[in-house]
N, C-alpha and C. Protein backbone atom coordinates (compact mmCIF):
# COMPACT_ATOMS: atom_id res chain seq x y z
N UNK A 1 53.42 72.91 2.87
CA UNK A 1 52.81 71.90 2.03
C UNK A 1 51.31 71.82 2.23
N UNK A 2 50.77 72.45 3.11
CA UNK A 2 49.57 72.36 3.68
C UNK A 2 48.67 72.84 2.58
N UNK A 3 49.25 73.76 2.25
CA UNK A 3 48.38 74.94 1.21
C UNK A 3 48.28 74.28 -0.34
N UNK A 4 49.18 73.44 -0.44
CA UNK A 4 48.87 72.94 -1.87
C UNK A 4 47.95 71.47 -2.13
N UNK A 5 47.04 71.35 -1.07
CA UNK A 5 46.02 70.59 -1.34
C UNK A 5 44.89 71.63 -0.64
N UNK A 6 44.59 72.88 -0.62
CA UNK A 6 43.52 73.90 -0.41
C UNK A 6 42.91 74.36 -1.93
N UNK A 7 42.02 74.03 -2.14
CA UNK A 7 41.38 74.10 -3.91
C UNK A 7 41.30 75.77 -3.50
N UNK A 8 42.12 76.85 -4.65
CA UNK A 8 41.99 78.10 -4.23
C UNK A 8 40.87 78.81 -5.01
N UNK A 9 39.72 78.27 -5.28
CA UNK A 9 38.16 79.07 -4.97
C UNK A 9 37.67 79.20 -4.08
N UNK A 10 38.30 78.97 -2.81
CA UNK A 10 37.99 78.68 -1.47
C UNK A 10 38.06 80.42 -1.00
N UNK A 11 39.28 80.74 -1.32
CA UNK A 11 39.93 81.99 -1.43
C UNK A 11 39.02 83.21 -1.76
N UNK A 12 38.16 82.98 -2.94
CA UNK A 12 37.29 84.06 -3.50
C UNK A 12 36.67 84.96 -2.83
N UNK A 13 35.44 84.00 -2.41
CA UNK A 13 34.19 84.87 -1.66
C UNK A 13 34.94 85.56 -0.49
N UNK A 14 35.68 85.02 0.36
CA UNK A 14 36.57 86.43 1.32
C UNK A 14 37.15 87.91 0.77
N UNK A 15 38.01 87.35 -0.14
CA UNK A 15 38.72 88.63 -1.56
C UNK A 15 37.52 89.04 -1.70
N UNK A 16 36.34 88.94 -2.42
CA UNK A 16 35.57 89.92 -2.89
C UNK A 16 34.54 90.70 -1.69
N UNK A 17 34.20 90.12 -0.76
CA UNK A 17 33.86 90.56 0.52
C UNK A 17 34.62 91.86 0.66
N UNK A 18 35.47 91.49 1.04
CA UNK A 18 37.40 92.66 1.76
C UNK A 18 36.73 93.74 0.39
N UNK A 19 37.02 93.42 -0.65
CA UNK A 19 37.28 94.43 -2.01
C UNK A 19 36.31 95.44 -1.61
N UNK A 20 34.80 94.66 -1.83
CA UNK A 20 33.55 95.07 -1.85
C UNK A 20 33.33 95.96 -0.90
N UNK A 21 33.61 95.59 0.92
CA UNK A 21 33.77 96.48 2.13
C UNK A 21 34.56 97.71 1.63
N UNK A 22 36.03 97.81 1.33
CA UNK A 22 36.38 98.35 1.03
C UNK A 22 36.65 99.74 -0.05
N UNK A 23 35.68 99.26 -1.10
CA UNK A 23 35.06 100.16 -1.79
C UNK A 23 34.19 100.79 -1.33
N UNK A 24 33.20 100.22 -0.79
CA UNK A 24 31.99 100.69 -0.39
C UNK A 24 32.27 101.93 0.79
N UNK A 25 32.95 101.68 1.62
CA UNK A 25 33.74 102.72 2.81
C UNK A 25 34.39 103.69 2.09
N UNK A 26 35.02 103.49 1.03
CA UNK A 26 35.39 104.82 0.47
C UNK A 26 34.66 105.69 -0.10
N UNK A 27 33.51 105.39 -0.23
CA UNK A 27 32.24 105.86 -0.69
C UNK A 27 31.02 106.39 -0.02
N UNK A 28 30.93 106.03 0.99
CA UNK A 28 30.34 105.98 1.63
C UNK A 28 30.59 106.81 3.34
N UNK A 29 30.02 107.45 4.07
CA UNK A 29 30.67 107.12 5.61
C UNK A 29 30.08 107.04 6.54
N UNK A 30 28.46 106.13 6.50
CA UNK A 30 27.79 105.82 7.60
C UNK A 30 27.56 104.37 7.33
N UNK A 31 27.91 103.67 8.30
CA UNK A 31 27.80 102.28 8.16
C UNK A 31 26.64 101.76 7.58
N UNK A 32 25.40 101.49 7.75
CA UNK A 32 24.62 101.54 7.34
C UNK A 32 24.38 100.86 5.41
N UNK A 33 24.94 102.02 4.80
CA UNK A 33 25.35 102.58 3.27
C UNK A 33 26.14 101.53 3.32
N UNK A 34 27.23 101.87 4.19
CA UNK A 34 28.86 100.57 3.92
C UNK A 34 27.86 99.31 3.79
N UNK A 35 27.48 99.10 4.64
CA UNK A 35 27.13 97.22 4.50
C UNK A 35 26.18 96.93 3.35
N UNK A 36 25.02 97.73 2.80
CA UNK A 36 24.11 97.50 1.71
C UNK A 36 24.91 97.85 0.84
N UNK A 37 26.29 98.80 0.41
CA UNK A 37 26.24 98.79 -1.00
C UNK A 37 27.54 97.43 -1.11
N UNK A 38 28.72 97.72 0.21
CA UNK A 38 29.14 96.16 -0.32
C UNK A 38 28.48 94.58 -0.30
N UNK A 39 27.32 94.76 -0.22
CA UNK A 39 26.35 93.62 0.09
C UNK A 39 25.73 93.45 -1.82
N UNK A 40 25.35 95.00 -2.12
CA UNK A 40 25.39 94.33 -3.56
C UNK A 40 26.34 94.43 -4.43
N UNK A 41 27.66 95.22 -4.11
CA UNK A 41 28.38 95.03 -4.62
C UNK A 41 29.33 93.13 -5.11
N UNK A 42 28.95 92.90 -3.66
CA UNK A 42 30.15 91.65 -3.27
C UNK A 42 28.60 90.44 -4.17
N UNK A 43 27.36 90.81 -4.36
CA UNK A 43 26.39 90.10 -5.01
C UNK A 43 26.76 89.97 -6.37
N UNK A 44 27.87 91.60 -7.01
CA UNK A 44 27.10 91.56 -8.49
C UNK A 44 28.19 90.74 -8.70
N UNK A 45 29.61 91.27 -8.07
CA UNK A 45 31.18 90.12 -8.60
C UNK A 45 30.87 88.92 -8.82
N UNK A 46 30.11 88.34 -7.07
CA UNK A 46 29.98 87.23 -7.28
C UNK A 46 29.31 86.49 -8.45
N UNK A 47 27.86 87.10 -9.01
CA UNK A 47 27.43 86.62 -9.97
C UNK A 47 28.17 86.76 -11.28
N UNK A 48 28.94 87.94 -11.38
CA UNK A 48 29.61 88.01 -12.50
C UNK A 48 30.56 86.93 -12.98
N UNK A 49 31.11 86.35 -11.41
CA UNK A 49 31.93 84.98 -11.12
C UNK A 49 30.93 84.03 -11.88
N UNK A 50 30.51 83.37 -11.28
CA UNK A 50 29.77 82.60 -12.00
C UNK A 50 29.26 82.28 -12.90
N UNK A 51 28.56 83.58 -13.55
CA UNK A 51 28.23 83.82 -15.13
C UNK A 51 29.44 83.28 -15.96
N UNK A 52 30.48 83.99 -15.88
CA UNK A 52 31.85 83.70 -16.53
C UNK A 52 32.18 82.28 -16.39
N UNK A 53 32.59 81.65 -15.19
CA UNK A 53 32.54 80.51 -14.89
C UNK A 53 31.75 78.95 -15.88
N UNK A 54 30.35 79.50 -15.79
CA UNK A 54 29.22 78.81 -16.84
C UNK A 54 29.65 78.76 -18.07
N UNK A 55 30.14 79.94 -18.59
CA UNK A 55 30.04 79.90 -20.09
C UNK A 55 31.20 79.37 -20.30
N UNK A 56 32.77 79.51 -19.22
CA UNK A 56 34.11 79.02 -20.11
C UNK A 56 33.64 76.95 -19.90
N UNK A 57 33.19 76.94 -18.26
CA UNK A 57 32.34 75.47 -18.76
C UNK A 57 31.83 74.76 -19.84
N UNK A 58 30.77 75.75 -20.27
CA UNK A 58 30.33 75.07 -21.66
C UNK A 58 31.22 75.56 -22.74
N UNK A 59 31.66 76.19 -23.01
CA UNK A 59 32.88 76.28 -24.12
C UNK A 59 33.48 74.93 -23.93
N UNK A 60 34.34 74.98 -22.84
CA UNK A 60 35.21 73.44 -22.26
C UNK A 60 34.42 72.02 -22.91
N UNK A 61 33.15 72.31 -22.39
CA UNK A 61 32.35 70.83 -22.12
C UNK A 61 32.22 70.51 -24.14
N UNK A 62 32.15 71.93 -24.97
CA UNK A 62 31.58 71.87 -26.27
C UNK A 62 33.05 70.90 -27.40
N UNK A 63 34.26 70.86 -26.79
CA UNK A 63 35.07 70.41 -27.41
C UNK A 63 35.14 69.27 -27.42
C-alpha cells in the first residue's frame, strides 16, 4: 500500500538516467564518452519530457 501514495514522476529521471547509461555503453567503451553522451542524452529525453508535458498542459488548461 505504500506505493500507491508515491506520485510516479518520481520514477522518471532514474528510468531515463539507467536508459541513457545504457545506451551510451553500448556505444561507446571508454568511460569518459559513457558519461558525456548519457549526460546529453538523459538532457535531451528529459527536455523532450517536458516540452511534451507543456503543451498537453496548455491543450488541458485551453478547454
Amino acid at each position: 500500500m505504500i506505493f500507491a501514495t508515491i506520485n510516479p514522476y518520481v520514477f522518471a529521471p532514474p528510468l531515463v538516467v539507467a536508459i541513457s547509461l545504457v545506451y551510451a555503453a553500448s556505444r561507446h567503451e571508454s568511460w569518459p564518452r559513457i558519461w558525456s553522451h548519457a549526460a546529453r542524452l538523459s538532457g535531451s529525453i528529459l527536455g523532450m519530457l517536458l516540452l511534451a508535458m507543456a503543451v498537453l498542459l496548455l491543450i488541458n488548461s485551453q478547454l
